[in-house]
N, C-alpha and C. Protein backbone atom coordinates (compact mmCIF):
# COMPACT_ATOMS: atom_id res chain seq x y z
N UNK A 1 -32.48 -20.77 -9.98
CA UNK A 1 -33.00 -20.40 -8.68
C UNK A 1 -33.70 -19.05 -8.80
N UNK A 2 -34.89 -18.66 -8.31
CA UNK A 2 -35.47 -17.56 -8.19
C UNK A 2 -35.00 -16.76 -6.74
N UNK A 3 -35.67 -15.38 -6.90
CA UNK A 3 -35.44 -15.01 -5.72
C UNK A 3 -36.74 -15.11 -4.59
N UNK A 4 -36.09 -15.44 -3.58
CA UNK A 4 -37.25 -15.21 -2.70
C UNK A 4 -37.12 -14.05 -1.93
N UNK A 5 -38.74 -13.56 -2.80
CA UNK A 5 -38.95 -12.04 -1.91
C UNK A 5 -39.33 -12.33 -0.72
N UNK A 6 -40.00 -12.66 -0.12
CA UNK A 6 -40.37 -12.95 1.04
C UNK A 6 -39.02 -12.85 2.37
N UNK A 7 -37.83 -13.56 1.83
CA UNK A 7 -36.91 -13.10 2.80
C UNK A 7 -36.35 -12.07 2.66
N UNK A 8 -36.03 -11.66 1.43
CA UNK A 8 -35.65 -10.28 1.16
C UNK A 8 -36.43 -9.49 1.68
N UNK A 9 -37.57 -9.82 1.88
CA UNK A 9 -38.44 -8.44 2.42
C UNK A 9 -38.28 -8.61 4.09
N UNK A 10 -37.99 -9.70 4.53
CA UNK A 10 -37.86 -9.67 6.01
C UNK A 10 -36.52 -9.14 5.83
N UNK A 11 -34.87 -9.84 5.57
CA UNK A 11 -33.82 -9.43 5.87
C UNK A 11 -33.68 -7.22 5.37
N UNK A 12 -35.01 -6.84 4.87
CA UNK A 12 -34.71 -5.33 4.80
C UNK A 12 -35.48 -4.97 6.21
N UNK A 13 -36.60 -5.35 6.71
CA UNK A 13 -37.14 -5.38 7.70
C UNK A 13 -36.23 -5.62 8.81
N UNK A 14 -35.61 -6.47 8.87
CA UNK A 14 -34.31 -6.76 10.21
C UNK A 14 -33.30 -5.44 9.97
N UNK A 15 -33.12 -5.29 8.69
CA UNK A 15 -31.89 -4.38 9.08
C UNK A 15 -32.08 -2.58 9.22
N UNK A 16 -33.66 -2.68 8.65
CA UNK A 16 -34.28 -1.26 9.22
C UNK A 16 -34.79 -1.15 10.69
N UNK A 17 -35.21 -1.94 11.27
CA UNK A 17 -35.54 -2.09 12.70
C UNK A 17 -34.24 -1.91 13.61
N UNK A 18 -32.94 -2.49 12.93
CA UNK A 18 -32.18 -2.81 13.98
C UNK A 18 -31.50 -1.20 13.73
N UNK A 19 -31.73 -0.21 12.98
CA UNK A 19 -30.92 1.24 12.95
C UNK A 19 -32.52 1.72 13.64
N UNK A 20 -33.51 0.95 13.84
CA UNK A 20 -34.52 1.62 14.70
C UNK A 20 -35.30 2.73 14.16
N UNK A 21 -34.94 2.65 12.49
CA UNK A 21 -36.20 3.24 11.52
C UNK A 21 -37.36 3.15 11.10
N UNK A 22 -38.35 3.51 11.01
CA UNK A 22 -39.28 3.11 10.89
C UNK A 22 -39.73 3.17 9.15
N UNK A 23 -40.39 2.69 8.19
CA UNK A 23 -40.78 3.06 7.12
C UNK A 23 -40.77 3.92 6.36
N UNK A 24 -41.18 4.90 6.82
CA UNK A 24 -40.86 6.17 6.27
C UNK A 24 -39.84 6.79 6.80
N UNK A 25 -39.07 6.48 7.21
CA UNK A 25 -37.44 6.86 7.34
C UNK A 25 -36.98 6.11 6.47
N UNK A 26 -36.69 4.80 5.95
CA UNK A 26 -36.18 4.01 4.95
C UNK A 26 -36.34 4.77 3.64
N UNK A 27 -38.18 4.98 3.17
CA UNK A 27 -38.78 5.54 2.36
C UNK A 27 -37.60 6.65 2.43
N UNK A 28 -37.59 7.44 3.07
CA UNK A 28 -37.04 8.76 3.31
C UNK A 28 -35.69 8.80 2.37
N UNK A 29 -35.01 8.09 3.18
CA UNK A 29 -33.22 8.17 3.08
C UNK A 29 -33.30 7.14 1.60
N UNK A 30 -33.75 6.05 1.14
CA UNK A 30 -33.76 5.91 -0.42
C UNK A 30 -34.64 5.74 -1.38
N UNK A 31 -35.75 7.32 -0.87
CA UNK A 31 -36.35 7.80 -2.66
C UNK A 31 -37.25 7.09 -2.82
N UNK A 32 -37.80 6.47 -2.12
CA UNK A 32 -38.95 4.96 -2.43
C UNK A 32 -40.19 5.21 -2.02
N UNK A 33 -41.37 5.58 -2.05
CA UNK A 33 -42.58 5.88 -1.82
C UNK A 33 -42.84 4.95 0.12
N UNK A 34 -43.76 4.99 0.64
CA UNK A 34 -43.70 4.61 2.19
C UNK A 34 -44.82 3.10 1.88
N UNK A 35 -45.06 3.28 0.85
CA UNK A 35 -46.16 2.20 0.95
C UNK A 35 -45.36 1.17 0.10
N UNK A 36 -44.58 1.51 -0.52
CA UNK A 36 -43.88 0.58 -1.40
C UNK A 36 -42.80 -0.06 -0.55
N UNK A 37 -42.16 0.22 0.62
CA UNK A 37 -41.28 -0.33 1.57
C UNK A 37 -42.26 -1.07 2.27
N UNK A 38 -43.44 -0.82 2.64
CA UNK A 38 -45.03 -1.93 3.10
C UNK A 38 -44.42 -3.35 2.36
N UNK A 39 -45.14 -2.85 0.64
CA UNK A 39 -45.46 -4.18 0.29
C UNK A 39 -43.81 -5.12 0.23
N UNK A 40 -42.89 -4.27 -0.01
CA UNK A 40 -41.57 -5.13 0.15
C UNK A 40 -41.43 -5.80 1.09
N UNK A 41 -41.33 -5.15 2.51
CA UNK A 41 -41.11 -6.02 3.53
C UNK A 41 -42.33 -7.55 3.46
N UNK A 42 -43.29 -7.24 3.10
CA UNK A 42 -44.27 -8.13 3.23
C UNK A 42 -44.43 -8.98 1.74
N UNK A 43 -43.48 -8.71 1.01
CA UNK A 43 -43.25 -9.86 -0.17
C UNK A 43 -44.74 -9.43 -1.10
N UNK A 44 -45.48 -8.54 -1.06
CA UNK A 44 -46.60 -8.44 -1.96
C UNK A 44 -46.43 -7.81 -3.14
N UNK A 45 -45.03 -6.97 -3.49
CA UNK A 45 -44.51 -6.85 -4.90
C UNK A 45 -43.05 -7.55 -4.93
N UNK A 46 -42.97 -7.56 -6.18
CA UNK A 46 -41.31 -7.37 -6.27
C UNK A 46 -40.66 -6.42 -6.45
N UNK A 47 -39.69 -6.20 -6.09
CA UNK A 47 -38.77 -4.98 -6.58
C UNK A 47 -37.63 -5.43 -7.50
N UNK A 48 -37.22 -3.96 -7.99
CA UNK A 48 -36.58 -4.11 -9.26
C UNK A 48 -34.81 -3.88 -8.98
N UNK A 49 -33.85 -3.80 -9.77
CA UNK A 49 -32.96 -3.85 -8.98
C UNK A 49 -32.31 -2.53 -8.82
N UNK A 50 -33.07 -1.53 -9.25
CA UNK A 50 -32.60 -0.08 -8.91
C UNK A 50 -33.27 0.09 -7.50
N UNK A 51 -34.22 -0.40 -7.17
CA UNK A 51 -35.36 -0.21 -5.85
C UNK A 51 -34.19 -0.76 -5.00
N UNK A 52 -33.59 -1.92 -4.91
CA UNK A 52 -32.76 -3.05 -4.25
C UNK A 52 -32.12 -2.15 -3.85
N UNK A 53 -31.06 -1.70 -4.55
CA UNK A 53 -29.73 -1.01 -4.22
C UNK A 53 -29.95 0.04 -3.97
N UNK A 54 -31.10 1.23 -4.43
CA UNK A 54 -30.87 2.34 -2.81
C UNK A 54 -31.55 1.81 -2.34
N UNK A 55 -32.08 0.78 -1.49
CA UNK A 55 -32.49 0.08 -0.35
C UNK A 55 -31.47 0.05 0.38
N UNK A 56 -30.92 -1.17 -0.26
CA UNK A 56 -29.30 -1.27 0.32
C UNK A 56 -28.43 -0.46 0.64
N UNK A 57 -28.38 0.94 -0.29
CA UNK A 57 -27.71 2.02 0.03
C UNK A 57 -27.97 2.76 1.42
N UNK A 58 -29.37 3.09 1.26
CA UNK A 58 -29.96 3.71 2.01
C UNK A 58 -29.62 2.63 3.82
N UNK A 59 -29.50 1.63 3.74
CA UNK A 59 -29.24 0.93 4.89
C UNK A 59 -28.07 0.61 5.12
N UNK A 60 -27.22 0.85 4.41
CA UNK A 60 -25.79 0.57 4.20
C UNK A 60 -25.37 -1.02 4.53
N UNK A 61 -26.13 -1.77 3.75
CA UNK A 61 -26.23 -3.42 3.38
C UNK A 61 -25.70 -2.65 1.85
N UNK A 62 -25.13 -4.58 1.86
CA UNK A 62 -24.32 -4.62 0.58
C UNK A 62 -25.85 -5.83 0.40
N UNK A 63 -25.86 -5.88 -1.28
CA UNK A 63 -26.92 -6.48 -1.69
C UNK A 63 -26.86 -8.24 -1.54
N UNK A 64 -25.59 -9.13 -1.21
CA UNK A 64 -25.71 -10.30 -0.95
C UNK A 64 -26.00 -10.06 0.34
N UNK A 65 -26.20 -9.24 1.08
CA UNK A 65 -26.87 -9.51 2.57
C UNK A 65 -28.22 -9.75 2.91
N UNK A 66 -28.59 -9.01 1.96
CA UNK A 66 -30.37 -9.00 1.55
C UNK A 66 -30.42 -10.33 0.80
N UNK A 67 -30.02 -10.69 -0.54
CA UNK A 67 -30.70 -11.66 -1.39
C UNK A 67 -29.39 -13.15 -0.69
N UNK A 68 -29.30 -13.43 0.35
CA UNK A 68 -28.51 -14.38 0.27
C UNK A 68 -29.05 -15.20 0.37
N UNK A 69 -30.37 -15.41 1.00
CA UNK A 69 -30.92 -16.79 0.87
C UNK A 69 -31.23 -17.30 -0.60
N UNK A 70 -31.05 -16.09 -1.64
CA UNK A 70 -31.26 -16.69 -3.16
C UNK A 70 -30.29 -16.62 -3.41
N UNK A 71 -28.67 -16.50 -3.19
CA UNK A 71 -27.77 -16.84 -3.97
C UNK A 71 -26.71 -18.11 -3.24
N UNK A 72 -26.07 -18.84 -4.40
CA UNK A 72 -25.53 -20.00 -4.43
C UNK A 72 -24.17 -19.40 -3.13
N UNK A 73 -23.78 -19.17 -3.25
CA UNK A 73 -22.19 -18.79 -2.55
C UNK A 73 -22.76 -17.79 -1.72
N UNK A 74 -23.22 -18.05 -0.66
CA UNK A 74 -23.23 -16.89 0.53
C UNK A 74 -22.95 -17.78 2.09
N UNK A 75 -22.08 -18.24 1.92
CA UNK A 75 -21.38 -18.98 2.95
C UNK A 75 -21.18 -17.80 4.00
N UNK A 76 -20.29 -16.99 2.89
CA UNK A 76 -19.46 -15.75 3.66
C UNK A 76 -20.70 -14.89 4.79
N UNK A 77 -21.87 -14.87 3.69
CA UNK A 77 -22.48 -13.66 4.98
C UNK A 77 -23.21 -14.46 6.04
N UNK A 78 -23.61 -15.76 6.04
CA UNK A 78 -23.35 -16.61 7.41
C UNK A 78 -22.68 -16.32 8.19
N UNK A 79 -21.48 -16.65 8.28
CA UNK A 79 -20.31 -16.94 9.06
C UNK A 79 -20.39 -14.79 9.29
N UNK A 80 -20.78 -14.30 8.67
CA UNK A 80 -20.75 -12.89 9.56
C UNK A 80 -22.05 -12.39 10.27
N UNK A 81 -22.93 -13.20 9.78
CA UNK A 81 -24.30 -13.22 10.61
C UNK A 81 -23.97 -13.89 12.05
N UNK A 82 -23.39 -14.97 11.92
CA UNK A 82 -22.62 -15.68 13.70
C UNK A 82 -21.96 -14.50 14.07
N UNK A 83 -21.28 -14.49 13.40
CA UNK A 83 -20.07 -13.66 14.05
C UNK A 83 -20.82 -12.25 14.74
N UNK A 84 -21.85 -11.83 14.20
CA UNK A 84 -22.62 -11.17 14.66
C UNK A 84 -23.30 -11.19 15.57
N UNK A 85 -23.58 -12.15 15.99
CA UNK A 85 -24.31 -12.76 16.77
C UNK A 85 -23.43 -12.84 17.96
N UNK A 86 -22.66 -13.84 17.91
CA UNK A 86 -21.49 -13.52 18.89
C UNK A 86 -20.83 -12.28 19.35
N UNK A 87 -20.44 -11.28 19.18
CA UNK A 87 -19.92 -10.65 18.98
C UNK A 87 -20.04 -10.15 20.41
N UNK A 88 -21.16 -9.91 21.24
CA UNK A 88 -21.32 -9.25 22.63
C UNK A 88 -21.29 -10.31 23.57
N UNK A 89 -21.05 -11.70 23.00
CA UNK A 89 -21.45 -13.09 24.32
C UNK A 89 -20.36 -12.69 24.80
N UNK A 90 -21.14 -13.13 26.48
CA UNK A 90 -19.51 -13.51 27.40
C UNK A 90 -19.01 -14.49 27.14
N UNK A 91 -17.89 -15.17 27.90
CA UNK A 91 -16.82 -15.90 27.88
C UNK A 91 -18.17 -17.65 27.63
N UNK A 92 -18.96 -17.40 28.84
CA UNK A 92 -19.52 -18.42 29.41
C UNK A 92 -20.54 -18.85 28.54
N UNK A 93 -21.31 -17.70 27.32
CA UNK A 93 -21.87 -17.60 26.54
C UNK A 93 -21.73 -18.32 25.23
N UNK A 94 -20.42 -18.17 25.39
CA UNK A 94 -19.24 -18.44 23.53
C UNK A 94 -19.00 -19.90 23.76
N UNK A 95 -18.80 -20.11 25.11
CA UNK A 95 -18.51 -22.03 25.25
C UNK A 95 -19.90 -22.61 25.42
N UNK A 96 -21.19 -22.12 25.54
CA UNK A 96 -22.39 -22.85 25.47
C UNK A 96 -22.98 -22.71 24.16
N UNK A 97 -22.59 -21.38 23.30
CA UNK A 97 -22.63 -21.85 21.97
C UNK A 97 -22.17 -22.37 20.65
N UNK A 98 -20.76 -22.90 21.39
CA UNK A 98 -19.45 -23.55 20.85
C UNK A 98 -20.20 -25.02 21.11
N UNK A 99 -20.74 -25.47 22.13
CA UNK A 99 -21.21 -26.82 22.32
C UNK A 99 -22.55 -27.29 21.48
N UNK A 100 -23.25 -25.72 21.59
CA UNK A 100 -24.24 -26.18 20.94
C UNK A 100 -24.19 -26.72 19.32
N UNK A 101 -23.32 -25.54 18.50
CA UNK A 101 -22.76 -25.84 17.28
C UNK A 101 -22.17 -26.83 16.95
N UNK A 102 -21.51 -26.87 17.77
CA UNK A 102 -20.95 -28.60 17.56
C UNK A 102 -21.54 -29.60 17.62
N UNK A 103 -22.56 -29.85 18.70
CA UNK A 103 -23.77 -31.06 18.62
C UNK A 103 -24.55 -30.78 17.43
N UNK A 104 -25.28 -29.29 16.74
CA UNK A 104 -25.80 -29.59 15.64
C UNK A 104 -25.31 -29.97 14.54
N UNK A 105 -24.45 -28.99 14.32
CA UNK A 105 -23.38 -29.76 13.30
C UNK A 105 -22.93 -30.92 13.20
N UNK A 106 -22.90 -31.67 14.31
CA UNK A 106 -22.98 -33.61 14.03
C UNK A 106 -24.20 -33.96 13.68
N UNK A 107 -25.18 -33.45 14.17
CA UNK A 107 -26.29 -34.16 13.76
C UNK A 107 -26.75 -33.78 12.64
N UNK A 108 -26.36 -32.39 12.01
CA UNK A 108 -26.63 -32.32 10.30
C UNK A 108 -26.16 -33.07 9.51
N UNK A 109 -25.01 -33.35 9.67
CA UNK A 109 -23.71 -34.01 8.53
C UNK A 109 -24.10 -35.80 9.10
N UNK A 110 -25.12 -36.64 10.23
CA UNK A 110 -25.51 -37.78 10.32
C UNK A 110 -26.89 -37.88 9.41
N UNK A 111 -27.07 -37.27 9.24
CA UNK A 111 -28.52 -36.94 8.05
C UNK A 111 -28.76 -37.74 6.76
């Protein structure tokens, strides 16, 4: 399996937006030039795996959070991406997306 930069470069993009940094704040806090966090987010280089990890550092992501769509066993950071997700629903919220999960989830596993 290769990696796909392309999500890696979005899942660093989601998790710099959501601390509400902009580029050169990322750049900033791990050592990385401002144009080189450009072409990452936008999949037009690759990065190496010293670039990765103060990425990761610098965002305080652990590195299967970033590359999980390329690795085999990342069940785990799913189930904390929901959980994430959930985490602020109301009551009324959690049982309409308890129903919804459940109808997709039948209809994946009828496939």
């Amino acid at each position: 399996m290769s990696l796909d930069y392309t999500s890696i470069g979005q899942r660093i993009k989601e998790l710099r937006t959501a601390k509400g940094w902009t580029q050169a704040k990322l750049a900033e806090k791990s050592g990385i030039e401002p144009s080189n966090i450009s072409h990452i987010e936008r999949a037009a280089t690759k990065l190496s795996l010293p670039t990765l990890v103060n990425i990761a550092n610098a965002l305080g992501a652990t590195l299967d959070e970033i590359v999980y769509d390329s690795i085999i066993k990342s069940a785990h950071i799913s189930v904390q991406r929901i959980n994430d997700i959930l985490a602020d629903c109301t009551e009324d919220e959690l049982k309409a997306l308890a129903e919804v999960l459940k109808t997709t989830k039948a209809i994946l596993r009828n496939k």
